[in-house]
PDB file of N, CA and C in Angstrom:
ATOM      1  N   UNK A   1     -21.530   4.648 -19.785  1.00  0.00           N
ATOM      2  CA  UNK A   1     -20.314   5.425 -19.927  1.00  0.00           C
ATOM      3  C   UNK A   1     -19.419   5.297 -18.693  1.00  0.00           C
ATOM      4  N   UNK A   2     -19.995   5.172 -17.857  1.00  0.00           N
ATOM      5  CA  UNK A   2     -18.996   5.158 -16.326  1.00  0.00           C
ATOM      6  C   UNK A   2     -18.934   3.818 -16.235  1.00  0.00           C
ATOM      7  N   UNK A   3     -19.435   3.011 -16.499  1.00  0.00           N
ATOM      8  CA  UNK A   3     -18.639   1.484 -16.620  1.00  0.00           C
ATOM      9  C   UNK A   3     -17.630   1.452 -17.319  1.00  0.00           C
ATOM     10  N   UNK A   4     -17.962   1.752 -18.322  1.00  0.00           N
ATOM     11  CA  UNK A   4     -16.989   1.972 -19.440  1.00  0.00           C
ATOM     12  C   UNK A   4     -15.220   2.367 -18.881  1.00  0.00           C
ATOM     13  N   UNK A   5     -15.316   3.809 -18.293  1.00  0.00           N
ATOM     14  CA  UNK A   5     -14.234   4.459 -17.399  1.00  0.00           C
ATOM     15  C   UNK A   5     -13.860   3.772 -16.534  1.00  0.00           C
ATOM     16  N   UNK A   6     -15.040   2.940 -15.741  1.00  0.00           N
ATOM     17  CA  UNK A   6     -14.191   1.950 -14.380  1.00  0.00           C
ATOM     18  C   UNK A   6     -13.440   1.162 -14.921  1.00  0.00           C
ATOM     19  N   UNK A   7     -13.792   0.462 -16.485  1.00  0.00           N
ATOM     20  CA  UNK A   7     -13.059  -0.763 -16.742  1.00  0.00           C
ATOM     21  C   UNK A   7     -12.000  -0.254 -17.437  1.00  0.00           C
ATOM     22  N   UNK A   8     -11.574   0.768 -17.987  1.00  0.00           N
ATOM     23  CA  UNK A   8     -10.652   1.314 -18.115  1.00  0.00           C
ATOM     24  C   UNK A   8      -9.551   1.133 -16.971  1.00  0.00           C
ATOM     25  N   UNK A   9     -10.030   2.250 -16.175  1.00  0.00           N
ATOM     26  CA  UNK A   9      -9.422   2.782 -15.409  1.00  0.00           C
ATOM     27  C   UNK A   9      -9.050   1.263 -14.197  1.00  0.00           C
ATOM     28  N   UNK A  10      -9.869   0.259 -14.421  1.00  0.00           N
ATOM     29  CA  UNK A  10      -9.691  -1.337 -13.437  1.00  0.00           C
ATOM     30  C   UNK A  10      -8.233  -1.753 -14.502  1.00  0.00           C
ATOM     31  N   UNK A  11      -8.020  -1.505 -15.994  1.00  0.00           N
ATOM     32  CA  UNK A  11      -7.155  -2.246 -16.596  1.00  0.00           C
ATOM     33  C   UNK A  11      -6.119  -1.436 -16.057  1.00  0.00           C
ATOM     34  N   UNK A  12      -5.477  -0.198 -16.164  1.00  0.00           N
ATOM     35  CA  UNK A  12      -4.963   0.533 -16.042  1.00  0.00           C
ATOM     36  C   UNK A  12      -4.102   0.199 -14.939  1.00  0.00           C
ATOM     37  N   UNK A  13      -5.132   0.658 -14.012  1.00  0.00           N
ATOM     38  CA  UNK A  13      -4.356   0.504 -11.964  1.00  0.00           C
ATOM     39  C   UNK A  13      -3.783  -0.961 -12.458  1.00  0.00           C
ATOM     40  N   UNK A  14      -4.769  -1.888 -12.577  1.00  0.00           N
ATOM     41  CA  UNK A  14      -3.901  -3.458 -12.951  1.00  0.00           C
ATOM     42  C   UNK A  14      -2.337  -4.012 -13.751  1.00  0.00           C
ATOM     43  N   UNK A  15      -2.330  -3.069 -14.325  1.00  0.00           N
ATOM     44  CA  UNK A  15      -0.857  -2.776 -15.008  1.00  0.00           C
ATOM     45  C   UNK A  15       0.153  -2.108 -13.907  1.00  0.00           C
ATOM     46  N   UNK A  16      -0.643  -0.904 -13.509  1.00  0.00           N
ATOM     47  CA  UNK A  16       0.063  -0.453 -12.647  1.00  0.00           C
ATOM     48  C   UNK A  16       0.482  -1.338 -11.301  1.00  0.00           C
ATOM     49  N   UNK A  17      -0.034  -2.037 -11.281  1.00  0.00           N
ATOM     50  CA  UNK A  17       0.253  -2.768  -9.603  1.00  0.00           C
ATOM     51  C   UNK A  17       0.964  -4.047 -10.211  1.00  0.00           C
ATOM     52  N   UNK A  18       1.136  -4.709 -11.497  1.00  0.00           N
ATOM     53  CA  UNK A  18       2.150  -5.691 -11.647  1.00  0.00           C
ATOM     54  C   UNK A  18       3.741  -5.003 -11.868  1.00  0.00           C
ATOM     55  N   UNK A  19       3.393  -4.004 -12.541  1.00  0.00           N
ATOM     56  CA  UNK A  19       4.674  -3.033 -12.575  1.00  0.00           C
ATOM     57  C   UNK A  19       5.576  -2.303 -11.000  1.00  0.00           C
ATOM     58  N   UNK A  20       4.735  -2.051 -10.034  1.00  0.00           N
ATOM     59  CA  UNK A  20       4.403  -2.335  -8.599  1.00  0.00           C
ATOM     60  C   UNK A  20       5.523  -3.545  -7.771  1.00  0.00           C
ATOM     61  N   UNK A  21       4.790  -4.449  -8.425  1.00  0.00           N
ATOM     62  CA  UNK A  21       4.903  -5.855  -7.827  1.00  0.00           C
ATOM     63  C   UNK A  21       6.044  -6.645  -8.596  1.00  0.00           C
ATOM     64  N   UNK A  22       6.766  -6.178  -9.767  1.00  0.00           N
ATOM     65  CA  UNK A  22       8.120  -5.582 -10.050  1.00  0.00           C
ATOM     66  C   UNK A  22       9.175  -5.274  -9.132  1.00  0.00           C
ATOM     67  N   UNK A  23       8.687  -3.915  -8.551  1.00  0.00           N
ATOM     68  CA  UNK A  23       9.613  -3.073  -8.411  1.00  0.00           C
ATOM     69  C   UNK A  23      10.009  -3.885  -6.623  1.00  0.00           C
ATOM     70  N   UNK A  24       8.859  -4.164  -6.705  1.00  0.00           N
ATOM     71  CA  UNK A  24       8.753  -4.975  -4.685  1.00  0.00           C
ATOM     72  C   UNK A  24       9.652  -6.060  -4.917  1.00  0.00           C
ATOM     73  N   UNK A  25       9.498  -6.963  -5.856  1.00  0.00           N
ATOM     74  CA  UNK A  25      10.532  -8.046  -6.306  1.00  0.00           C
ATOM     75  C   UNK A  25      11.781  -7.649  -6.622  1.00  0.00           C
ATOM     76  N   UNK A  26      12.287  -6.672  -6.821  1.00  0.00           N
ATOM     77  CA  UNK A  26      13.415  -6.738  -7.692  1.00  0.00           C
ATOM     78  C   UNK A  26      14.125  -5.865  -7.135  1.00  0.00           C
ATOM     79  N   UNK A  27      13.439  -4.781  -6.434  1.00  0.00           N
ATOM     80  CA  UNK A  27      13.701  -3.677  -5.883  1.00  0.00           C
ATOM     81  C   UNK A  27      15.163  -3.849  -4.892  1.00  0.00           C
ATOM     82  N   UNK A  28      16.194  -2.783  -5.478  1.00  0.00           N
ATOM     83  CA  UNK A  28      17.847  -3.152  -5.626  1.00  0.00           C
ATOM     84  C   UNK A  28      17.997  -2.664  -3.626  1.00  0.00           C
ATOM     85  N   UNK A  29      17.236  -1.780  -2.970  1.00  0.00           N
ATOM     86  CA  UNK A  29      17.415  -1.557  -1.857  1.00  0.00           C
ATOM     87  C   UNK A  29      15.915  -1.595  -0.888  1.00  0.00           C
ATOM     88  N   UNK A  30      16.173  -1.796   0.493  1.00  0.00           N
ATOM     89  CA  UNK A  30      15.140  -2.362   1.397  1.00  0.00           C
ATOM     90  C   UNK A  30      14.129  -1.059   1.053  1.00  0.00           C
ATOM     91  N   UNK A  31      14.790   0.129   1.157  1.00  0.00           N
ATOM     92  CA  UNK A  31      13.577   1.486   1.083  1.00  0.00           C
ATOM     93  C   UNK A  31      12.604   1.377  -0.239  1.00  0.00           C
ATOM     94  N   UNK A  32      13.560   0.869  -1.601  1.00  0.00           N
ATOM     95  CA  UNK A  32      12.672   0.289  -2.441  1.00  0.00           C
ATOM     96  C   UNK A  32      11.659  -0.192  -2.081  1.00  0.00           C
ATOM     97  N   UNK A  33      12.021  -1.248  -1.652  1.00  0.00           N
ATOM     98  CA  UNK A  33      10.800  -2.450  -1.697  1.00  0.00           C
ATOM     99  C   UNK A  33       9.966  -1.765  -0.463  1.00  0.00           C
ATOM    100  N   UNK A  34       9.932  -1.264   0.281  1.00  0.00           N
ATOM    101  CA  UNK A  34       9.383  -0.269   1.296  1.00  0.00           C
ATOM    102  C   UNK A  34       8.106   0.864   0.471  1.00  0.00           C
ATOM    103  N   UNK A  35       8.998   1.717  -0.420  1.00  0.00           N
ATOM    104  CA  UNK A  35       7.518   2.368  -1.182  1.00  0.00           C
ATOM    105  C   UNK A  35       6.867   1.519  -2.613  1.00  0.00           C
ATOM    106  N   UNK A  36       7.299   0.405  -3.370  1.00  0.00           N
ATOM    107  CA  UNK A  36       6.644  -0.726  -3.788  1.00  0.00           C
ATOM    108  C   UNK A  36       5.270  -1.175  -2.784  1.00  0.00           C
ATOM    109  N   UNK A  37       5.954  -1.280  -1.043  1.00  0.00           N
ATOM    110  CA  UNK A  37       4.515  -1.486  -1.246  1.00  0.00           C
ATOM    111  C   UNK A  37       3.520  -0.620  -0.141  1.00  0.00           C
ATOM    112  N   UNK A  38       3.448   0.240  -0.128  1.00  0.00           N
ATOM    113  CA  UNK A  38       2.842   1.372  -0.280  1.00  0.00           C
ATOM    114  C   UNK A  38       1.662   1.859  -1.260  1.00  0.00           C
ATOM    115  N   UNK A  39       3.099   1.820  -2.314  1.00  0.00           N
ATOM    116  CA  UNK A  39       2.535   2.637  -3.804  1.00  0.00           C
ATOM    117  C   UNK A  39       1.289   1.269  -4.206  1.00  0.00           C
ATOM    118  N   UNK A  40       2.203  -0.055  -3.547  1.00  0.00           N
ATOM    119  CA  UNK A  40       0.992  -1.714  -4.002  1.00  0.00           C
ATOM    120  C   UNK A  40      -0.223  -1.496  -3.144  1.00  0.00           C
ATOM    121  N   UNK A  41      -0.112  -1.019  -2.088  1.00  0.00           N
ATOM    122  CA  UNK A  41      -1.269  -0.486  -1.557  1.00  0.00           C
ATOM    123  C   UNK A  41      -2.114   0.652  -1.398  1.00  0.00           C
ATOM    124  N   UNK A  42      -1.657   1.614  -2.190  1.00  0.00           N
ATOM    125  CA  UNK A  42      -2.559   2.968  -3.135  1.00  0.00           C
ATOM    126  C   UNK A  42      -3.302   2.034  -4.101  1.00  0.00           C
ATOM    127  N   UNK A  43      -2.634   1.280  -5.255  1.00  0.00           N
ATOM    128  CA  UNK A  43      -3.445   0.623  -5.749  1.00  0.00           C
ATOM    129  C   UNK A  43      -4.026   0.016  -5.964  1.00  0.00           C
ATOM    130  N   UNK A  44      -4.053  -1.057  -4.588  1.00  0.00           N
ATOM    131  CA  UNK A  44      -5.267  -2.190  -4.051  1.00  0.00           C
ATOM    132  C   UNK A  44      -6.137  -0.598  -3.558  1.00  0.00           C
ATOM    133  N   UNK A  45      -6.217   0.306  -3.358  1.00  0.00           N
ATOM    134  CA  UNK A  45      -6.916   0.824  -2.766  1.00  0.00           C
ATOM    135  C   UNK A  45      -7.946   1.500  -4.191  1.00  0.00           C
ATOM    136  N   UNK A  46      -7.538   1.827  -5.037  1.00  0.00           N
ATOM    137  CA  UNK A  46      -8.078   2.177  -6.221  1.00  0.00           C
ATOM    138  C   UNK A  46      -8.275   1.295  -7.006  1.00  0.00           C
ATOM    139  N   UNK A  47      -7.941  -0.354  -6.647  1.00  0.00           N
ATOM    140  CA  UNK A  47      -9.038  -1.302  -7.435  1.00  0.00           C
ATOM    141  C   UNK A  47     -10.202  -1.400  -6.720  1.00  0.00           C
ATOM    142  N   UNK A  48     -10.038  -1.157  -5.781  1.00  0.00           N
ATOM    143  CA  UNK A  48     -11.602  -1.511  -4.749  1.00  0.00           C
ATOM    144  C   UNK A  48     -12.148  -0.459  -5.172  1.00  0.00           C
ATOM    145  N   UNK A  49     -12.233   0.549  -5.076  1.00  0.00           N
ATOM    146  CA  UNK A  49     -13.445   1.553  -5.489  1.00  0.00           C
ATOM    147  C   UNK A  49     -13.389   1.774  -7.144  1.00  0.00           C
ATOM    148  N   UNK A  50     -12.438   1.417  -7.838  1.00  0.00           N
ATOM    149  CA  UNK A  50     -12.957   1.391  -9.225  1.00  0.00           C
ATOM    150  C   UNK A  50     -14.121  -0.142  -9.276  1.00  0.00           C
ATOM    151  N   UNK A  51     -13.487  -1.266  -8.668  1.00  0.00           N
ATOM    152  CA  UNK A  51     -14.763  -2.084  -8.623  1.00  0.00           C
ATOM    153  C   UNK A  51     -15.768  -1.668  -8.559  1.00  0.00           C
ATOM    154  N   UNK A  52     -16.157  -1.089  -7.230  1.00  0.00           N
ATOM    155  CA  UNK A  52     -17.444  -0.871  -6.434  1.00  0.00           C
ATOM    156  C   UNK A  52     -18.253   0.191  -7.517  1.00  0.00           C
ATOM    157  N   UNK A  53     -17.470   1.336  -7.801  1.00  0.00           N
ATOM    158  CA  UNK A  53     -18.450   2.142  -9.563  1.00  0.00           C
ATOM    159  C   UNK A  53     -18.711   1.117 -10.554  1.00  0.00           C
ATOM    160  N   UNK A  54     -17.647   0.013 -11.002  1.00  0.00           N
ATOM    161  CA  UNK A  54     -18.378  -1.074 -11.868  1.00  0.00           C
ATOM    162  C   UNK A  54     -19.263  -1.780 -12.084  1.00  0.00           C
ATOM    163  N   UNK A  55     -19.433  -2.501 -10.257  1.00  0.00           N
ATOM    164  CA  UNK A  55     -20.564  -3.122 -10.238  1.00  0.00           C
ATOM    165  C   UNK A  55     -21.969  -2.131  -9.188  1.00  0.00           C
ATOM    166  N   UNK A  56     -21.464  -0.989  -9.548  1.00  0.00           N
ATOM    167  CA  UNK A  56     -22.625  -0.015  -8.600  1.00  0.00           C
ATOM    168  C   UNK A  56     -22.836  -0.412  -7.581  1.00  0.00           C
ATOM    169  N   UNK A  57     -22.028  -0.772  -6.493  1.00  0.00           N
ATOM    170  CA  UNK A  57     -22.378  -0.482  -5.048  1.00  0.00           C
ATOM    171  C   UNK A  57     -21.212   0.101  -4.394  1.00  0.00           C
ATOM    172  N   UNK A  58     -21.416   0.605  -3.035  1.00  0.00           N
ATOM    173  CA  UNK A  58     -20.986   1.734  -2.046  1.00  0.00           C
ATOM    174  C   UNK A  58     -20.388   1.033  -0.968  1.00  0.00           C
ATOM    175  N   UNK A  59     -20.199  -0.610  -0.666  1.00  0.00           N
ATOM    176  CA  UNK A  59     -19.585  -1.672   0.070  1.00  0.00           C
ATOM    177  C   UNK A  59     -18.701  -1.368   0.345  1.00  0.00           C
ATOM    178  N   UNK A  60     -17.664  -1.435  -1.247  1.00  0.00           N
ATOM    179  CA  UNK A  60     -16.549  -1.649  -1.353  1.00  0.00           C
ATOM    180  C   UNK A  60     -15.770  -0.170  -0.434  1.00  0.00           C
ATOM    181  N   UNK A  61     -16.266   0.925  -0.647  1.00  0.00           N
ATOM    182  CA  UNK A  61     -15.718   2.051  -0.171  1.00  0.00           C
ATOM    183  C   UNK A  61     -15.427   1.837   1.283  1.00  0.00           C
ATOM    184  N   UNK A  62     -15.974   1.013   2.198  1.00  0.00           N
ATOM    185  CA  UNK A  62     -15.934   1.044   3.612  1.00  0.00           C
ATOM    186  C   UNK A  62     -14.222   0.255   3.344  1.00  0.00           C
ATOM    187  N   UNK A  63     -14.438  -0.580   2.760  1.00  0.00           N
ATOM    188  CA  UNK A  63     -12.781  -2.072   2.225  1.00  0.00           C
ATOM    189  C   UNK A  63     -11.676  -1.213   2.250  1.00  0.00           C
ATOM    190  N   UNK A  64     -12.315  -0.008   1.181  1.00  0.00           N
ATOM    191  CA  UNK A  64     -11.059   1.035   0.724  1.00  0.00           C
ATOM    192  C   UNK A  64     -10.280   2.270   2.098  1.00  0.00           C
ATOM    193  N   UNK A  65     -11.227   2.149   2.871  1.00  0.00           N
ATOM    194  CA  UNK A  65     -11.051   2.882   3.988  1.00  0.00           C
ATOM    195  C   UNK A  65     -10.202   2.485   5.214  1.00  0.00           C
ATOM    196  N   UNK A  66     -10.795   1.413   5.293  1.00  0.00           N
ATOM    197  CA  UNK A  66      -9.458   0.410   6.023  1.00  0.00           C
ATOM    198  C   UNK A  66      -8.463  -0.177   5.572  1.00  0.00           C
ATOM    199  N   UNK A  67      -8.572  -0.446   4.336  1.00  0.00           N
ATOM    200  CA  UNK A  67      -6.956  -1.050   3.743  1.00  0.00           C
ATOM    201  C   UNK A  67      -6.216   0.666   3.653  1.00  0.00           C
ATOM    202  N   UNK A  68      -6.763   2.003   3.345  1.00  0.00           N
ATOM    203  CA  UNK A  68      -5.993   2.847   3.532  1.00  0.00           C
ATOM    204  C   UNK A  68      -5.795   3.465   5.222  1.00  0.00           C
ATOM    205  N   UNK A  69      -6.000   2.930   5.994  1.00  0.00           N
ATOM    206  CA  UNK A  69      -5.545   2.901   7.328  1.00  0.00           C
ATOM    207  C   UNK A  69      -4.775   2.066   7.380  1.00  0.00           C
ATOM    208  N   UNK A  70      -4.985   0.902   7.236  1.00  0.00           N
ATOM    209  CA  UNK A  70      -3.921  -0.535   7.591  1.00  0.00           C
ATOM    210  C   UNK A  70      -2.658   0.122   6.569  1.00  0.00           C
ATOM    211  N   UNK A  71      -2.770   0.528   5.529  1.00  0.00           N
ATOM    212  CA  UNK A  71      -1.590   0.504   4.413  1.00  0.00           C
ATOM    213  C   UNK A  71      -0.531   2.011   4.932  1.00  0.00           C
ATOM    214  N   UNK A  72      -1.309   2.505   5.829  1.00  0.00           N
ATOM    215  CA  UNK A  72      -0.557   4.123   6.611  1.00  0.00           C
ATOM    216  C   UNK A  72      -0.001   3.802   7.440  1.00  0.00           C
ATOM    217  N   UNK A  73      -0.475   2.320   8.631  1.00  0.00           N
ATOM    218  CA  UNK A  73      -0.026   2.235   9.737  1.00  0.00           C
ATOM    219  C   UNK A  73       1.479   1.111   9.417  1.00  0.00           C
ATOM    220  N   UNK A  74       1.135   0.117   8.177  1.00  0.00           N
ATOM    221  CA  UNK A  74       1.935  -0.305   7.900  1.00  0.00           C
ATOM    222  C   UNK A  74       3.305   0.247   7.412  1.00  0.00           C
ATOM    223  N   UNK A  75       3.400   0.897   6.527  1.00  0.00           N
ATOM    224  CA  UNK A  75       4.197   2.427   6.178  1.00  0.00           C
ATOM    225  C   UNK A  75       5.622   2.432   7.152  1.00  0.00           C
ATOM    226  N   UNK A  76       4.773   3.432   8.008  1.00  0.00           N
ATOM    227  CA  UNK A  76       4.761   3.598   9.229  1.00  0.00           C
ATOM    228  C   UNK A  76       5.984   2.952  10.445  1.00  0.00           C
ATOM    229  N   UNK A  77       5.257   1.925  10.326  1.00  0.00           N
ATOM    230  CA  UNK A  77       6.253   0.773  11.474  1.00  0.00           C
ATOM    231  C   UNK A  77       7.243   0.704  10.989  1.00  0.00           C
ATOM    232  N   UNK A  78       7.284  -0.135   9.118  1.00  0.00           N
ATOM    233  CA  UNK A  78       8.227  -0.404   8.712  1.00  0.00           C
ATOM    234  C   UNK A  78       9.377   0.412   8.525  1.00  0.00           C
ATOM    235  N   UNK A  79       9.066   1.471   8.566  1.00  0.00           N
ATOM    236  CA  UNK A  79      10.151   2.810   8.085  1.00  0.00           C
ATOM    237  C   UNK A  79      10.706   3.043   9.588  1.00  0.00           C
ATOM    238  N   UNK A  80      10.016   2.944  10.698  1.00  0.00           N
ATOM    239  CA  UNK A  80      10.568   2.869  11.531  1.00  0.00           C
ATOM    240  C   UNK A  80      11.681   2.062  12.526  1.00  0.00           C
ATOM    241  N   UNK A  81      11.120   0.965  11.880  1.00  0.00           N
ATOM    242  CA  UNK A  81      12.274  -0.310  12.018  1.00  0.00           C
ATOM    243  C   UNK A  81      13.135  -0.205  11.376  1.00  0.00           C
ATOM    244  N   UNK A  82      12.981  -0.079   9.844  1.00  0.00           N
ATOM    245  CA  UNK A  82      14.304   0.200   9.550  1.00  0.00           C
ATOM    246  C   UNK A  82      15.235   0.922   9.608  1.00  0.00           C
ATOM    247  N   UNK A  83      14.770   2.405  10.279  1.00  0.00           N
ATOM    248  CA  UNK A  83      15.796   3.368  10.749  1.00  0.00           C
ATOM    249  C   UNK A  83      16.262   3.067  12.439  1.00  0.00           C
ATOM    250  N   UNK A  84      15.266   2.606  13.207  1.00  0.00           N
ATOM    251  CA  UNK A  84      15.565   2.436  14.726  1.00  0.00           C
ATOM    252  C   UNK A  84      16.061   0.622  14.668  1.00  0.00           C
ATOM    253  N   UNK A  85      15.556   0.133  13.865  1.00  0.00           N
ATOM    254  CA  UNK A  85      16.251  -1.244  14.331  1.00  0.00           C
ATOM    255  C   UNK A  85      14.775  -2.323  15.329  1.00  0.00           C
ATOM    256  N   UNK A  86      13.864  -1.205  15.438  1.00  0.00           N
ATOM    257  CA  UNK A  86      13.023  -1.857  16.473  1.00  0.00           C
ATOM    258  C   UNK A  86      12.011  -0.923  16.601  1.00  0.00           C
ATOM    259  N   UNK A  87      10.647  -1.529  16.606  1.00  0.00           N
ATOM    260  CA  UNK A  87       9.374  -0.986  16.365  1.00  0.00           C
ATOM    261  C   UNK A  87       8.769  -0.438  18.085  1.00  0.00           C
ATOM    262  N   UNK A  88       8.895  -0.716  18.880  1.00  0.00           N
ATOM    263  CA  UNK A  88       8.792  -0.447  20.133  1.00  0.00           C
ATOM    264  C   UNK A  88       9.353  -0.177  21.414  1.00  0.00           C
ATOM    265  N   UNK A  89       9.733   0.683  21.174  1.00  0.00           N
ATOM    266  CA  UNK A  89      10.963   1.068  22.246  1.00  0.00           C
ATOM    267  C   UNK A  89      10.704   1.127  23.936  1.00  0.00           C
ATOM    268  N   UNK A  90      11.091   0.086  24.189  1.00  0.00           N
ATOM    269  CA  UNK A  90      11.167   0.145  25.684  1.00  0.00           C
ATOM    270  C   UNK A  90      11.655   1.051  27.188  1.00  0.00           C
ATOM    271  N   UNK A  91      11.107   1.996  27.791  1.00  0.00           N
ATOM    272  CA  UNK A  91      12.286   2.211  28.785  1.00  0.00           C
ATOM    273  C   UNK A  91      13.465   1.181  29.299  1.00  0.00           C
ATOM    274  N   UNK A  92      13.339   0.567  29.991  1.00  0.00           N
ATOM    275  CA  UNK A  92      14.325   0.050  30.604  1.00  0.00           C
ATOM    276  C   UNK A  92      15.428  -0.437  29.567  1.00  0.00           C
ATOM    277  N   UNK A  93      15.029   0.002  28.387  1.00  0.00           N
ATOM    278  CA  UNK A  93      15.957  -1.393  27.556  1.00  0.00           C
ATOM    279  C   UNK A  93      17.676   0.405  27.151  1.00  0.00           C
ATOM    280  N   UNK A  94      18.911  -0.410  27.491  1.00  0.00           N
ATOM    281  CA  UNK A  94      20.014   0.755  27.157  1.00  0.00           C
ATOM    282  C   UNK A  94      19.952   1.215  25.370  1.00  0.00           C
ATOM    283  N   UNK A  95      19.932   2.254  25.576  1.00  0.00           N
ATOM    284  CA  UNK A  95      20.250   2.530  24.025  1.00  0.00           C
ATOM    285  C   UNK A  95      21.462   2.439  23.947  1.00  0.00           C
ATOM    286  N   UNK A  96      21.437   2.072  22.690  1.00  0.00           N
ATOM    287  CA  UNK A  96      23.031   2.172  21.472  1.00  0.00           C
ATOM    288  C   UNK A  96      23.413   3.408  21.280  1.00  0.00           C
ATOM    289  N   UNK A  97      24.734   2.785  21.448  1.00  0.00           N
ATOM    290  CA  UNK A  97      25.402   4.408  20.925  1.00  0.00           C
ATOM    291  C   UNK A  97      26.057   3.388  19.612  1.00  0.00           C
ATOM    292  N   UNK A  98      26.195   4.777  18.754  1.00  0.00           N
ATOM    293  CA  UNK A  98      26.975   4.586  17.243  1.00  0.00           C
ATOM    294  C   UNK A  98      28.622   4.900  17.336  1.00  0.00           C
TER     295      UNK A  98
END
C-alpha cells in the first residue's frame, strides 16, 4: 500500500516539476523564474524522499537535507542580487546613490 502512495505521489511531484520547469522557461519576469526554481527545488526535494519510501531505504533523506539547505542558500543570494545588484558587499567599495 505505501508503494503504491509513493508511486503515486513520484507521478504527481513529476508533473508538478515539468509544469515548474515551464514556468522557469517561460517565466515573463526575472522574480518568476527566481520562485520556479525554488518551488523546482521543493520538488527535487520531495522526489528524493518519495523515492527513498519506494525503494525502502533512509539514504535518500540525508540527499533531501542538503539539497534543502543548498536550495535556501541559493534562494537567498539570488534575491539578493537582484535587489542589491551584488552578492557581497564590500567596505571600501562607494555605494550608489539612486
Amino acid at each position: 500500500m505505501i508503494h503504491t502512495a509513493a508511486l503515486i505521489g513520484l507521478i504527481m511531484v513529476g508533473l508538478a516539476s515539468l509544469l515548474t520547469l515551464y514556468r522557469l522557461v517561460r517565466g515573463p519576469t526575472l522574480p518568476d523564474r527566481i520562485l520556479a526554481l525554488d518551488t523546482l527545488t521543493i520538488n527535487t526535494i520531495a522526489l528524493i524522499v518519495l523515492f527513498g519510501i519506494w525503494i525502502g531505504t533512509s539514504v535518500n533523506f540525508e540527499a533531501a537535507l542538503l539539497m534543502a539547505v543548498l536550495g535556501f542558500i541559493s534562494t537567498v543570494i539570488l534575491s539578493k542580487y537582484l535587489l542589491r545588484g551584488r552578492i557581497i558587499e564590500l567596505k571600501n567599495t562607494p555605494k550608489e546613490h539612486d
